[in-house]
Protein backbone atom coordinates (compact mmCIF):
# COMPACT_ATOMS: atom_id res chain seq x y z
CA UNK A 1 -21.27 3.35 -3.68
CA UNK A 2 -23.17 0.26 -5.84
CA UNK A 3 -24.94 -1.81 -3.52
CA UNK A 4 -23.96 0.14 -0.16
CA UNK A 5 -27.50 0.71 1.38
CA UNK A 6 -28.51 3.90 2.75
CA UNK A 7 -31.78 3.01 4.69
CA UNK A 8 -29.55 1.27 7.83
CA UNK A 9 -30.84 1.86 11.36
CA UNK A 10 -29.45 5.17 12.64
CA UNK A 11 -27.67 2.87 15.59
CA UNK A 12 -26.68 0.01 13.66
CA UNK A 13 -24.80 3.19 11.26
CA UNK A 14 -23.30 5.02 14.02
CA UNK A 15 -22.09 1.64 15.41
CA UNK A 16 -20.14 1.37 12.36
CA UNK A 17 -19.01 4.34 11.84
CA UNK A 18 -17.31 4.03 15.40
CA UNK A 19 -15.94 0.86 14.51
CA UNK A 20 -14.53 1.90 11.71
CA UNK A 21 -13.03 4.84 12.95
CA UNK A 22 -12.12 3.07 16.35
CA UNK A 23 -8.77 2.71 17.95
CA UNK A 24 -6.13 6.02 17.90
CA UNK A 25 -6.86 6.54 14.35
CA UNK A 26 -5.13 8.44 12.18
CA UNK A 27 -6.66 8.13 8.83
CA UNK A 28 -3.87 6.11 7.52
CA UNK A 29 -3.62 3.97 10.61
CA UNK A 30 -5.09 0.29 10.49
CA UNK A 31 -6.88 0.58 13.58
CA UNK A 32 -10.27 -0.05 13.47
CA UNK A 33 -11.10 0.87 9.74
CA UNK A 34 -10.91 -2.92 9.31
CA UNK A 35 -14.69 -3.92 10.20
CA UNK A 36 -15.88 -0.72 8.70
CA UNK A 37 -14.52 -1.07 5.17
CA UNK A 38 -15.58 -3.54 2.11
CA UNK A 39 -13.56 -6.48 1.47
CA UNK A 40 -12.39 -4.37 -1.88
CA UNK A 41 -11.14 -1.65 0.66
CA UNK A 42 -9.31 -4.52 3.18
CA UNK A 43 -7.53 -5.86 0.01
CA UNK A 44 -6.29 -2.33 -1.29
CA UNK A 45 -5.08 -1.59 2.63
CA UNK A 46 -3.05 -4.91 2.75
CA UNK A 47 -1.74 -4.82 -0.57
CA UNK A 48 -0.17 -1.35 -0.08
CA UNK A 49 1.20 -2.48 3.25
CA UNK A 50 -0.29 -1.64 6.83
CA UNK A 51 2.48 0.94 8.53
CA UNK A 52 5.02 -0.93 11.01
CA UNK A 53 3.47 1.39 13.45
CA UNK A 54 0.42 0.19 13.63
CA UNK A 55 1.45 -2.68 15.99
CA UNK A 56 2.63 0.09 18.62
CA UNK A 57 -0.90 1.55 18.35
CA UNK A 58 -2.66 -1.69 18.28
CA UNK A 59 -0.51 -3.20 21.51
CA UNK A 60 -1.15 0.06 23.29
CA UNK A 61 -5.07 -0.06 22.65
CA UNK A 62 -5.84 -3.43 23.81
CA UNK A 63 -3.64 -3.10 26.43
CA UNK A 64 -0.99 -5.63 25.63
CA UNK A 65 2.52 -5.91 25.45
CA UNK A 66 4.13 -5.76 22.13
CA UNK A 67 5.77 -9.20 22.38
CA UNK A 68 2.56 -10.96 22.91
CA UNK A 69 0.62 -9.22 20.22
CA UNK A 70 3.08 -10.32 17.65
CA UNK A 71 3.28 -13.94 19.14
CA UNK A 72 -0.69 -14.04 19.26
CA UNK A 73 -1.44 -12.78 15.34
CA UNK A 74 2.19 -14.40 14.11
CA UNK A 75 4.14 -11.63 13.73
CA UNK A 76 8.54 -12.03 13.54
CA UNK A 77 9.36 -9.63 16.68
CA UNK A 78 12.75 -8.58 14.95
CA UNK A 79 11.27 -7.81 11.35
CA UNK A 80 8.22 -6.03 12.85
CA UNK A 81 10.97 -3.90 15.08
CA UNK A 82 13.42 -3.54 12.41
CA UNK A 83 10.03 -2.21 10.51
CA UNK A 84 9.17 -0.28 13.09
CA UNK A 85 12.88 1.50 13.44
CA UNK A 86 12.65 2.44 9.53
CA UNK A 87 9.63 4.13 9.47
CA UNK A 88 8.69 1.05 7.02
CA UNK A 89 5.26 -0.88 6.14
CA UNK A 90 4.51 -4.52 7.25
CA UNK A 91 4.41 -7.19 4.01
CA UNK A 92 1.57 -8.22 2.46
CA UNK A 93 1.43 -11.34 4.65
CA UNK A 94 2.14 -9.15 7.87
CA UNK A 95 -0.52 -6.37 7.01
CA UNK A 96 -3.55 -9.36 6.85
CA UNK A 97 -2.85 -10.42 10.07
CA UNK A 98 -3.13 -7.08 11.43
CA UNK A 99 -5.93 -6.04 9.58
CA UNK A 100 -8.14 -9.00 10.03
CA UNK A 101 -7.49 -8.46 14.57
CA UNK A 102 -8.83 -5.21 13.76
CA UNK A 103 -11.97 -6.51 12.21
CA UNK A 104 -12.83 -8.56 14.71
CA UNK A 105 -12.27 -5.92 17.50
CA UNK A 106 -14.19 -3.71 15.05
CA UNK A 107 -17.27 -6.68 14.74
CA UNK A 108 -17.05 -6.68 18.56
CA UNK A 109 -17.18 -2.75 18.93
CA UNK A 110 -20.35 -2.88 16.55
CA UNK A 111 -22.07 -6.05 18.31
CA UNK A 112 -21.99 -4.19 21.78
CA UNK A 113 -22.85 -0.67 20.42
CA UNK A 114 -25.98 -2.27 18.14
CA UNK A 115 -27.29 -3.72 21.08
CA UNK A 116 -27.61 -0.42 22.82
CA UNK A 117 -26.35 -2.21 26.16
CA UNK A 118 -22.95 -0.98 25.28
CA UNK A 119 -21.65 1.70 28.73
CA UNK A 120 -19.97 4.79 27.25
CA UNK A 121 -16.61 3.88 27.93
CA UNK A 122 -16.93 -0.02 26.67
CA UNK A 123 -13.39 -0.67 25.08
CA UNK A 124 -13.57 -3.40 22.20
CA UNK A 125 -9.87 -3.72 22.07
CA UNK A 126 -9.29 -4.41 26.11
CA UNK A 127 -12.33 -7.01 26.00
CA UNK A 128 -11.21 -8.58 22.98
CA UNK A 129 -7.48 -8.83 24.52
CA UNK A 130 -8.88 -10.10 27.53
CA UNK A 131 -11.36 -12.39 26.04
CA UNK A 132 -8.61 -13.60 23.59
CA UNK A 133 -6.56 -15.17 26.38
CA UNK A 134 -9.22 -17.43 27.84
CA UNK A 135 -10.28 -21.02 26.76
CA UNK A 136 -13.43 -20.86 25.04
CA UNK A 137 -15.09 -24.12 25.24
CA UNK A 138 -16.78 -24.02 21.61
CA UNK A 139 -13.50 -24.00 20.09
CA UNK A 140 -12.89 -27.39 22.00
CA UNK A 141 -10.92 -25.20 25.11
CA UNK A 142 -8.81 -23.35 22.80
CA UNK A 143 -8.15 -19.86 23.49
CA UNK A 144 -8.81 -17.68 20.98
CA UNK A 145 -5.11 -16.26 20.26
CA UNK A 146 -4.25 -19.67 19.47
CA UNK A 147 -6.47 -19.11 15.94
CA UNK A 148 -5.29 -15.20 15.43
CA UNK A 149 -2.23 -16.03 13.18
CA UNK A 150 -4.55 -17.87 10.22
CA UNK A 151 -7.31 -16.22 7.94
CA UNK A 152 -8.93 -19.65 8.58
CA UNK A 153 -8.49 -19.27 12.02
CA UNK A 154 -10.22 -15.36 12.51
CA UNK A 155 -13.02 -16.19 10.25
CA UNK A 156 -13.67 -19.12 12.95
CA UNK A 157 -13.36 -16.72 15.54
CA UNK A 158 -15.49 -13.94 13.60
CA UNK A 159 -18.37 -16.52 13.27
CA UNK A 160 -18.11 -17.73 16.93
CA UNK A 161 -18.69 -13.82 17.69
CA UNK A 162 -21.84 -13.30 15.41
CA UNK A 163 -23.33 -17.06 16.98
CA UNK A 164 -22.13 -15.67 20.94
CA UNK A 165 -24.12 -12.91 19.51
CA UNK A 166 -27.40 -14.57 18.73
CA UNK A 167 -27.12 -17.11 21.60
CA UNK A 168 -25.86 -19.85 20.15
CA UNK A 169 -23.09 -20.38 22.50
CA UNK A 170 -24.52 -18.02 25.28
């Protein structure tokens, strides 16, 4: 691929190939390819819809009830079940909200892993539910679900990850 370097750290690569292959996975699932594709990829994904599924598997991996998920990222409970029921794909609109929670349990699954302090069975998705649900004072004692239904409001979230990560709000 153009610009796609090969020389990355053997653990910073196998840290993303985890994370992009993370949750239950199937390859058409949205689950965890989020963090590992390019924004090009993310765009295709959401365009063509992200399987009603998907929020089954994503509830069930981070260890959440369905209700709360779709409250949390913004989700109608009745179109997402009516989706569901039909076998059907989640809108354009829907699909982004999805995708982009799966990126940042993805960045989270590759922050842990890369700094090789990660235990075998660390699970991304159960920290970042848990985490999700508790004020954080650097977004002014908001919790961080209360940003999940906005693109504004994950890439806030994404960057308060990557500065937790280099100590800015240790």
């Amino acid at each position: 691929m153009p610009g796609h370097s090969t020389a990355t750290a053997p653990a910073a690569h196998v840290a993303r190939e985890r994370s992009a292959a993370y949750f239950l996975g199937s390859p058409a699932s949205v689950q965890g390819r989020a963090f590992g594709l390019s924004a090009l990829e993310r765009v295709h994904l959401v365009k063509q819809g992200v399987p009603a599924r998907s929020v089954q598997e994503m509830s069930a991996a981070m260890g959440l009830p369905r209700d709360q998920l779709m409250r949390a990222v913004g989700l109608a409970r009745s179109t997402v079940e009516r989706k569901i029921a039909a076998r059907a794909r989640l809108s354009e609109g829907e699909s982004e909200k999805l995708v982009g929670l799966s990126r940042l349990i993805g960045q989270v699954d590759a922050m842990v892993r890369e700094s090789g302090q990660a235990p075998d069975d660390f699970d991304a998705a159960r920290w970042f539910a848990a985490w999700m649900a508790q004020p954080v004072a650097a977004l002014g004692g908001l919790c961080p679900q209360e940003l999940l239904d906005t693109a504004d409001g994950r890439e806030a979230l994404a960057t308060l990850l990557l500065q937790s990560q280099s100590g800015v709000y240790a």
